[in-house]
Protein backbone atom coordinates (compact mmCIF):
# COMPACT_ATOMS: atom_id res chain seq x y z
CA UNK A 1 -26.15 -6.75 -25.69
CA UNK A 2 -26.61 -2.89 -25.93
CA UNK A 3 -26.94 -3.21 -29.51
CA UNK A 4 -29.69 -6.05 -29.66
CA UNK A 5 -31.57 -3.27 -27.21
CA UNK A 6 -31.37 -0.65 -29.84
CA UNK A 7 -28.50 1.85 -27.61
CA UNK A 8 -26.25 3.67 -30.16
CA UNK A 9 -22.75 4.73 -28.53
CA UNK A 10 -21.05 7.92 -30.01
CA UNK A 11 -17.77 7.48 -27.72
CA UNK A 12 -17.04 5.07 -25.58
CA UNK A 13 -13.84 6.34 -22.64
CA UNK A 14 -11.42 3.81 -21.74
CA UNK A 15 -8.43 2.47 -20.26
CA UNK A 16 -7.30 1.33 -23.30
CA UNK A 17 -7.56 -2.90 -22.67
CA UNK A 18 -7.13 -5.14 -25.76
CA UNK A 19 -10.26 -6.73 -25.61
CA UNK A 20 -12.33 -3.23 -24.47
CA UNK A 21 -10.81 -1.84 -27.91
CA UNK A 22 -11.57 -4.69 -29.83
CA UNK A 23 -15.10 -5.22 -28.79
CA UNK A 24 -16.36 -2.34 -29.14
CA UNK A 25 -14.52 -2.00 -32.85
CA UNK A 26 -16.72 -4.94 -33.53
CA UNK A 27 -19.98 -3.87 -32.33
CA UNK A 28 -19.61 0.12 -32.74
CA UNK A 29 -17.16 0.13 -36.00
CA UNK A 30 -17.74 3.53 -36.18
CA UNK A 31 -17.70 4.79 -32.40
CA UNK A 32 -14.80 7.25 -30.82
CA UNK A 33 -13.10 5.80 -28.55
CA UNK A 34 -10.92 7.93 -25.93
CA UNK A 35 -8.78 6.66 -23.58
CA UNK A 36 -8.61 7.74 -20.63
CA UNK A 37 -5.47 10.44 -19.96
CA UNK A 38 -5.50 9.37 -15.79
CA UNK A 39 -5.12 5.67 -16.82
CA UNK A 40 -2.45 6.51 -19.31
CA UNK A 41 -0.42 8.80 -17.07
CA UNK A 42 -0.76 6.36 -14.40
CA UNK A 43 0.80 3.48 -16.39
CA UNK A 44 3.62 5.68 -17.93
CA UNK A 45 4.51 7.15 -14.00
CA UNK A 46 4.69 3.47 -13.18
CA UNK A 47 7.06 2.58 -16.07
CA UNK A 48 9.23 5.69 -15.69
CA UNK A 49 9.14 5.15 -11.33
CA UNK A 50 8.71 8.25 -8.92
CA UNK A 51 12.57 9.03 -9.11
CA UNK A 52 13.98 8.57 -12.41
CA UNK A 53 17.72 8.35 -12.59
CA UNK A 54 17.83 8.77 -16.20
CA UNK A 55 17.65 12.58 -17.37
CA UNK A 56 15.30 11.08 -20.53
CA UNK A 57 13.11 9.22 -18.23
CA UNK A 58 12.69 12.36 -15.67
CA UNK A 59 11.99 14.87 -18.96
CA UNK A 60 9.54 12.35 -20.22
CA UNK A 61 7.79 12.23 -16.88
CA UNK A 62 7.62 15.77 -16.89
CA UNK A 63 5.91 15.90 -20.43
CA UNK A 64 3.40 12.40 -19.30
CA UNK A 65 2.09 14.69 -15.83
CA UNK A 66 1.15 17.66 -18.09
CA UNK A 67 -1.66 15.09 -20.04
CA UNK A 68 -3.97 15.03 -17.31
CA UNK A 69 -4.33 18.95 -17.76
CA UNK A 70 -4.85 19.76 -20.99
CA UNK A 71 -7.89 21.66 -21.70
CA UNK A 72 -7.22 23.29 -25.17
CA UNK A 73 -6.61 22.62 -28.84
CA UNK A 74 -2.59 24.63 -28.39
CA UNK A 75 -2.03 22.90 -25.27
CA UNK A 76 -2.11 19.88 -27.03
CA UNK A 77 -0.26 21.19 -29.67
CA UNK A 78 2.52 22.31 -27.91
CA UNK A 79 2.60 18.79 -25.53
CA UNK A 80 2.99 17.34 -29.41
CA UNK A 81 5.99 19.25 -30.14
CA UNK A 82 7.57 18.95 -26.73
CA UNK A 83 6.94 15.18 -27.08
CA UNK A 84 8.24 15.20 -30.51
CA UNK A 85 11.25 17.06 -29.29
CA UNK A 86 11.96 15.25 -26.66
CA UNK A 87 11.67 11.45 -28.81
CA UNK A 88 14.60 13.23 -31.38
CA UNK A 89 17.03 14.07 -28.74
CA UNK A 90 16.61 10.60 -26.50
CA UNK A 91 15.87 8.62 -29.31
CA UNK A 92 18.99 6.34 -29.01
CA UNK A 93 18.53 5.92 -25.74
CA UNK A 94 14.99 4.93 -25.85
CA UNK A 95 15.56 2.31 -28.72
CA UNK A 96 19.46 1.39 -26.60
CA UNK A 97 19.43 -2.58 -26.67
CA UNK A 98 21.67 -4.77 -24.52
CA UNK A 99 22.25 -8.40 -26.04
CA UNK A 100 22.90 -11.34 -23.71
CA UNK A 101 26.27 -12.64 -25.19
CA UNK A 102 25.46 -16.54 -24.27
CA UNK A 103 21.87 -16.96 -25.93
CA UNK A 104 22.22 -13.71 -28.16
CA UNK A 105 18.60 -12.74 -26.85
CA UNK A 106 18.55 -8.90 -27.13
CA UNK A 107 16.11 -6.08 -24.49
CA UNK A 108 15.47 -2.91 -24.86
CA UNK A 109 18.37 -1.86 -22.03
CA UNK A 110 16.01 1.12 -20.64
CA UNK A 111 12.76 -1.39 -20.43
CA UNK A 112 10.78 1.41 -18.50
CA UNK A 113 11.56 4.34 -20.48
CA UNK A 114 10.66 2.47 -23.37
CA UNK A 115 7.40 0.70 -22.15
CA UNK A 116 6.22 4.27 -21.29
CA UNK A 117 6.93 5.76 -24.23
CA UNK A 118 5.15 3.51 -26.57
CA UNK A 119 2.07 3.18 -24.66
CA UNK A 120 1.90 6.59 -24.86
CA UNK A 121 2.88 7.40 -28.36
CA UNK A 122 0.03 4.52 -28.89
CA UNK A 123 -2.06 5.93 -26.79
CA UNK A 124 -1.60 9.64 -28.95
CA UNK A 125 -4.46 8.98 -31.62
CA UNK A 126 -7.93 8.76 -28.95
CA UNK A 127 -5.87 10.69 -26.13
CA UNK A 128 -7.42 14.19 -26.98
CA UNK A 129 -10.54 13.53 -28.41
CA UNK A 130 -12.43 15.13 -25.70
CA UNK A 131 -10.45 18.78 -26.83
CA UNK A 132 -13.12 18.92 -29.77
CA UNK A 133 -16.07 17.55 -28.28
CA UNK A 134 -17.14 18.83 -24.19
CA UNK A 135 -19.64 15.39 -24.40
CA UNK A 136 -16.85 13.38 -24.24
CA UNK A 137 -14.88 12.50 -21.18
CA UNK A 138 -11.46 12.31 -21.01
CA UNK A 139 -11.28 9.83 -18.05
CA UNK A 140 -13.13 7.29 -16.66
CA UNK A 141 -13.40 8.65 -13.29
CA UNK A 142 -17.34 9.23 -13.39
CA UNK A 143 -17.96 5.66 -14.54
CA UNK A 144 -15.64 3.94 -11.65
CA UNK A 145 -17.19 6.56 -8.68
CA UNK A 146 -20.79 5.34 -9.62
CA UNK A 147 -19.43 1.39 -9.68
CA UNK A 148 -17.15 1.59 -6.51
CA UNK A 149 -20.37 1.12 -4.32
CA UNK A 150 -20.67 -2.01 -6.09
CA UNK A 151 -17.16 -3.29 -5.66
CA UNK A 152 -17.69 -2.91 -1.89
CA UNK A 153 -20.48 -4.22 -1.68
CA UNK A 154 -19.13 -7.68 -3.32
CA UNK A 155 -16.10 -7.47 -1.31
CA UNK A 156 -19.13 -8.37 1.30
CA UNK A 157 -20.10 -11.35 -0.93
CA UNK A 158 -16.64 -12.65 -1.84
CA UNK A 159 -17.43 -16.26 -1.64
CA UNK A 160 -20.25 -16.03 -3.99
CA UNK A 161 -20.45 -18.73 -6.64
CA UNK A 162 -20.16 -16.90 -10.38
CA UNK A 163 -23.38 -17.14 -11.26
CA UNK A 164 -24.73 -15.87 -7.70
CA UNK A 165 -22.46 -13.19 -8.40
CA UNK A 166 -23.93 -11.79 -11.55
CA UNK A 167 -27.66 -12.29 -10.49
CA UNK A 168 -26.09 -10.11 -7.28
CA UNK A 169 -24.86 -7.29 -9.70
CA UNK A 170 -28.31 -7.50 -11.75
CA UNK A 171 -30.40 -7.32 -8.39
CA UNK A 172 -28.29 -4.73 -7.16
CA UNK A 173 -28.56 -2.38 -10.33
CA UNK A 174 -32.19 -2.76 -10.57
CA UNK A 175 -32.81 -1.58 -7.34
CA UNK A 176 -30.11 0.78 -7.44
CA UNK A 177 -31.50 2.57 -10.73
CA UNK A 178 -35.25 1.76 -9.36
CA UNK A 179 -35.35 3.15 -5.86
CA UNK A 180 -39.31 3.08 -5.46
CA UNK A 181 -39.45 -0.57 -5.94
């Protein structure tokens, strides 16, 4: 719809959503897209828990809370390395599978340490694109302040039919971004 109305997007900030990625891919081939460091740290804290008993999973956590603050090129750099480090010494225990011995169906035996891992190591290529480019932001935090008025008011209008509910969000946005009408 943006592009039928002529709107170019140079970056697009995300949480990182299959079909968020994939739709913009197809309509903006050539668009950055950064995901958003809060939504990744948030998922890998929830993978790794609050308490860790494993010494990988609490060194990893330690490396995913330093994401949120990095503001320069070396910072990165250095959150690389320490990553990078850190995937060389726990490597066995990351990829440590346990096999079920009756239907021979084998898990990765540290599921959470593993889950977080990989959506961050994913996550790596459009985490720091916002280090080269201030226009960019690196979380999505702007985008769900200006829509949480929104969500509260439809919380008010829960038993709205779907289509009610969409004319509701176009009313509401006109007026909202046309106060003198």
């Amino acid at each position: 719809m943006l592009k039928s109305l002529g709107v170019d997007v140079y970056s697009v900030t995300c949480d990182g959503h299959k079909p968020i990625l994939k739709a913009v891919k197809k309509a903006y081939p050539n668009t950055i897209i950064q995901r958003c460091v809060v939504h990744v740290k948030r998922q890998c804290r929830a993978y790794l828990r609050a308490k860790p008993k494993l010494e990988a999973s609490k060194l990893l956590l330690k490396i995913v809370n330093k994401i949120t603050s990095i503001e320069r090129q070396e910072e990165c750099s250095f959150l690389l390395l320490e990553l990078h480090n850190w995937y060389q010494e726990y490597r066995n225990v990351l990829l440590e599978e346990s096999i079920n011995q009756t239907t021979m169906k084998a898990w990765y035996t540290n599921k959470g340490l593993h889950q977080a891992y990989t959506l961050l190591f994913n996550a790596l290529p459009n985490l720091f694109y916002y280090l080269n480019d201030m226009g960019i932001p690196k979380t999505t935090n702007r985008l769900e302040c200006y829509f949480r008025h929104l969500k509260e008011k439809l919380l008010l209008h829960s038993g709205l039919r779907y289509e009610a509910k969409r004319n509701f969000i176009k009313w509401y946005l006109h007026f909202k971004n046309n106060p003198n009408q």
